[in-house]
Protein backbone atom coordinates (compact mmCIF):
# COMPACT_ATOMS: atom_id res chain seq x y z
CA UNK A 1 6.03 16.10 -20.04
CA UNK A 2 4.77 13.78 -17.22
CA UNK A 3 8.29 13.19 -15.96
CA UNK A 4 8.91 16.60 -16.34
CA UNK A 5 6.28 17.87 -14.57
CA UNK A 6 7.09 15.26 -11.26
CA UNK A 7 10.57 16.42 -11.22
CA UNK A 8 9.46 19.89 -10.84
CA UNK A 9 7.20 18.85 -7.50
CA UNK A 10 9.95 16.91 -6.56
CA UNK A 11 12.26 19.93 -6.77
CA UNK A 12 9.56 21.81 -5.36
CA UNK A 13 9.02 19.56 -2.17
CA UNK A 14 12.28 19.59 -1.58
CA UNK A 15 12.67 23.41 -1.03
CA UNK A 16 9.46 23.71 1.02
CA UNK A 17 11.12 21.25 3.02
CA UNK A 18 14.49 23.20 3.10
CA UNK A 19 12.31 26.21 4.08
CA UNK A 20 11.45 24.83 7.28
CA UNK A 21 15.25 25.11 8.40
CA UNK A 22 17.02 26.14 11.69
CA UNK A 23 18.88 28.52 9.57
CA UNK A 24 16.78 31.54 8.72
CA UNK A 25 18.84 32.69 5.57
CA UNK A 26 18.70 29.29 4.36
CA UNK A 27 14.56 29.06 5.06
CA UNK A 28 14.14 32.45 3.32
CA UNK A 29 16.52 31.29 0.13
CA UNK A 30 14.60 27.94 -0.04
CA UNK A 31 11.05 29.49 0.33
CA UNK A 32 11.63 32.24 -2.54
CA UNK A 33 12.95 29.90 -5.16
CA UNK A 34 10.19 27.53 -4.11
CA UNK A 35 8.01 30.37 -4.60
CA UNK A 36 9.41 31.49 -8.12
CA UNK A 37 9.03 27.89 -9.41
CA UNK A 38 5.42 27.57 -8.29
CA UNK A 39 4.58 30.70 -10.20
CA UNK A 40 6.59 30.10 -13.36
CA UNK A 41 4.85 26.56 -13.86
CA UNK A 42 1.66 27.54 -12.35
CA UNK A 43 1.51 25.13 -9.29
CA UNK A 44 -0.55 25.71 -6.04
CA UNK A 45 -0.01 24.42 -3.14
CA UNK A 46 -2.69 22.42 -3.28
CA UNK A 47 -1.17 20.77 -6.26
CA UNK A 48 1.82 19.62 -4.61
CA UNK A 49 -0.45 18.28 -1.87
CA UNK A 50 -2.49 16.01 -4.40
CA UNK A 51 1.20 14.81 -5.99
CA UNK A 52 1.32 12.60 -3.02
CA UNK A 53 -1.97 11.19 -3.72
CA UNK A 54 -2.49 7.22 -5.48
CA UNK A 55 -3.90 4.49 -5.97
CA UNK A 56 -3.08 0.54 -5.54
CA UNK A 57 -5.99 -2.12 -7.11
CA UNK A 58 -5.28 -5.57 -5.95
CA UNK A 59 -7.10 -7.87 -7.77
CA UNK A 60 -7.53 -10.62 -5.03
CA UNK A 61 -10.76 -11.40 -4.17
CA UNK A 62 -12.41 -14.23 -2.54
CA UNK A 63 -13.84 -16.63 -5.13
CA UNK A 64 -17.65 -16.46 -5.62
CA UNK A 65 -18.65 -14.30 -3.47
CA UNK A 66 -20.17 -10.66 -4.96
CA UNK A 67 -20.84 -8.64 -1.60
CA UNK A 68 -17.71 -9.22 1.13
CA UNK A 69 -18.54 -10.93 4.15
CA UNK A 70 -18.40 -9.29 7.36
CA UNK A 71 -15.04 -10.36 8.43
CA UNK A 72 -13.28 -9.51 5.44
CA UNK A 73 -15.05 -5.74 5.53
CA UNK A 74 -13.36 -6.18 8.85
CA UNK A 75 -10.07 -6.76 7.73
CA UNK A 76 -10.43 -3.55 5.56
CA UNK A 77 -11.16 -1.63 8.20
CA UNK A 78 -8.71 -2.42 10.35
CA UNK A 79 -6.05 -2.01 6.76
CA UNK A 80 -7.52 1.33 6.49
CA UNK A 81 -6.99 2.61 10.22
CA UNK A 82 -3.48 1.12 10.16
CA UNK A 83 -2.30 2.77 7.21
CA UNK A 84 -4.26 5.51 7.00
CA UNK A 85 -5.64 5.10 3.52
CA UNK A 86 -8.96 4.31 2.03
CA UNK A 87 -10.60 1.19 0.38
CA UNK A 88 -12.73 0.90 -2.34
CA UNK A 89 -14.78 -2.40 -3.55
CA UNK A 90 -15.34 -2.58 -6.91
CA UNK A 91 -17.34 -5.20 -7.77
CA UNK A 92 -18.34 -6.52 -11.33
CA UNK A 93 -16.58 -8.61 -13.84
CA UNK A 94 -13.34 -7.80 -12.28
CA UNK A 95 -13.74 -7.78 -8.35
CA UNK A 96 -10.85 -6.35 -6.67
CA UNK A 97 -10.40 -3.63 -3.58
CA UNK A 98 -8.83 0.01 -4.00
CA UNK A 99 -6.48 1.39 -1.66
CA UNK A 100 -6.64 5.30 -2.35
CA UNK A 101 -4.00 8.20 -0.33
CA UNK A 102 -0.32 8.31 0.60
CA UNK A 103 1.73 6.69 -2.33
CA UNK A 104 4.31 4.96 -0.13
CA UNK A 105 0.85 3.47 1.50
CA UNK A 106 -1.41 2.32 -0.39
CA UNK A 107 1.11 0.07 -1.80
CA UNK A 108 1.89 -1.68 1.25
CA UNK A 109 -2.27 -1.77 2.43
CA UNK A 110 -2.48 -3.60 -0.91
CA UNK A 111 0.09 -6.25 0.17
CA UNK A 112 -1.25 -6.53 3.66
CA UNK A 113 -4.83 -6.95 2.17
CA UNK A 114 -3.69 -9.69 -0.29
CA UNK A 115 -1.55 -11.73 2.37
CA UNK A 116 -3.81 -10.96 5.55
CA UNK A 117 -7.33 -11.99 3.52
CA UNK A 118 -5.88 -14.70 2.43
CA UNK A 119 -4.78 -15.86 5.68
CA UNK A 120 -8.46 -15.21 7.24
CA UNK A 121 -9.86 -17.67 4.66
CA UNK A 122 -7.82 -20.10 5.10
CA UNK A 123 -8.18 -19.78 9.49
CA UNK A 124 -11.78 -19.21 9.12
CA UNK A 125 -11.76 -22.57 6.61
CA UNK A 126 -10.08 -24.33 9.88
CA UNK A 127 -12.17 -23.01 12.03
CA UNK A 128 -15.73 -24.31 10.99
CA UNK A 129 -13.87 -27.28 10.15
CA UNK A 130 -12.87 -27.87 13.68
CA UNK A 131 -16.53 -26.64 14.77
CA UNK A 132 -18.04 -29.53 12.90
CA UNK A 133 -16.36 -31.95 14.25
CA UNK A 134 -17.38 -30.47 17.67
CA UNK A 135 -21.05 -31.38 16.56
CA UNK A 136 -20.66 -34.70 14.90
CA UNK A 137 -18.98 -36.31 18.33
């Protein structure tokens, strides 16, 4: 039923998208079996909207640490701004980050967030390493 049911909003994006055409016959045809469809399966527009919606948990987190350091809340925001999606913490026994909105999206913030905060650790790591010896000499 599920794969059903996303081949239908597949078919169904596809003629909204057709109905948008130069060619007014062709817009009209598109938008009227787009509209039959919708109403024999009883879905809105608002449910094709949501279709596009998900979710990506990556599980990386930095060891030992329950509440995220500035930085790294940092590096979220800037995720979230450059691919327009939205983060969620979730802390507990499990700590990861959700990336919640466009499917193709939130897989690729989830990437960037996995490579990128690792790559902060390990320059921030350098970094008060170099700043102690500063001090010491």
């Amino acid at each position: 039923m599920q794969e059903n049911s996303e081949k239908i909003l597949d078919k169904l994006k596809k003629l909204l998208a057709l109905s948008k055409s130069d060619n007014p016959h062709e817009a009209a045809v598109a938008l009227q079996r787009a509209q039959k469809l919708m109403s024999a399966y009883g879905i809105t527009q608002h449910d094709i909207a949501l279709s596009d919606i998900d979710e990506s948990i990556s599980s990386y987190w930095a060891a030992g640490s329950v509440n995220p350091p500035r930085y790294m809340l940092g590096l979220l925001d800037i995720i979230q701004a450059a691919f327009g999606v939205k983060s969620i913490i979730h802390s507990g026994f499990k700590p990861g980050v959700g990336f919640y909105g466009n499917k193709d999206r939130v897989e690729l913030a989830s990437y960037t967030w996995e490579v990128l905060a690792r790559q902060l650790i390990a320059a921030r790591k350098n970094y008060i390493r170099q700043q102690n010896k500063r001090i010491m000499n």
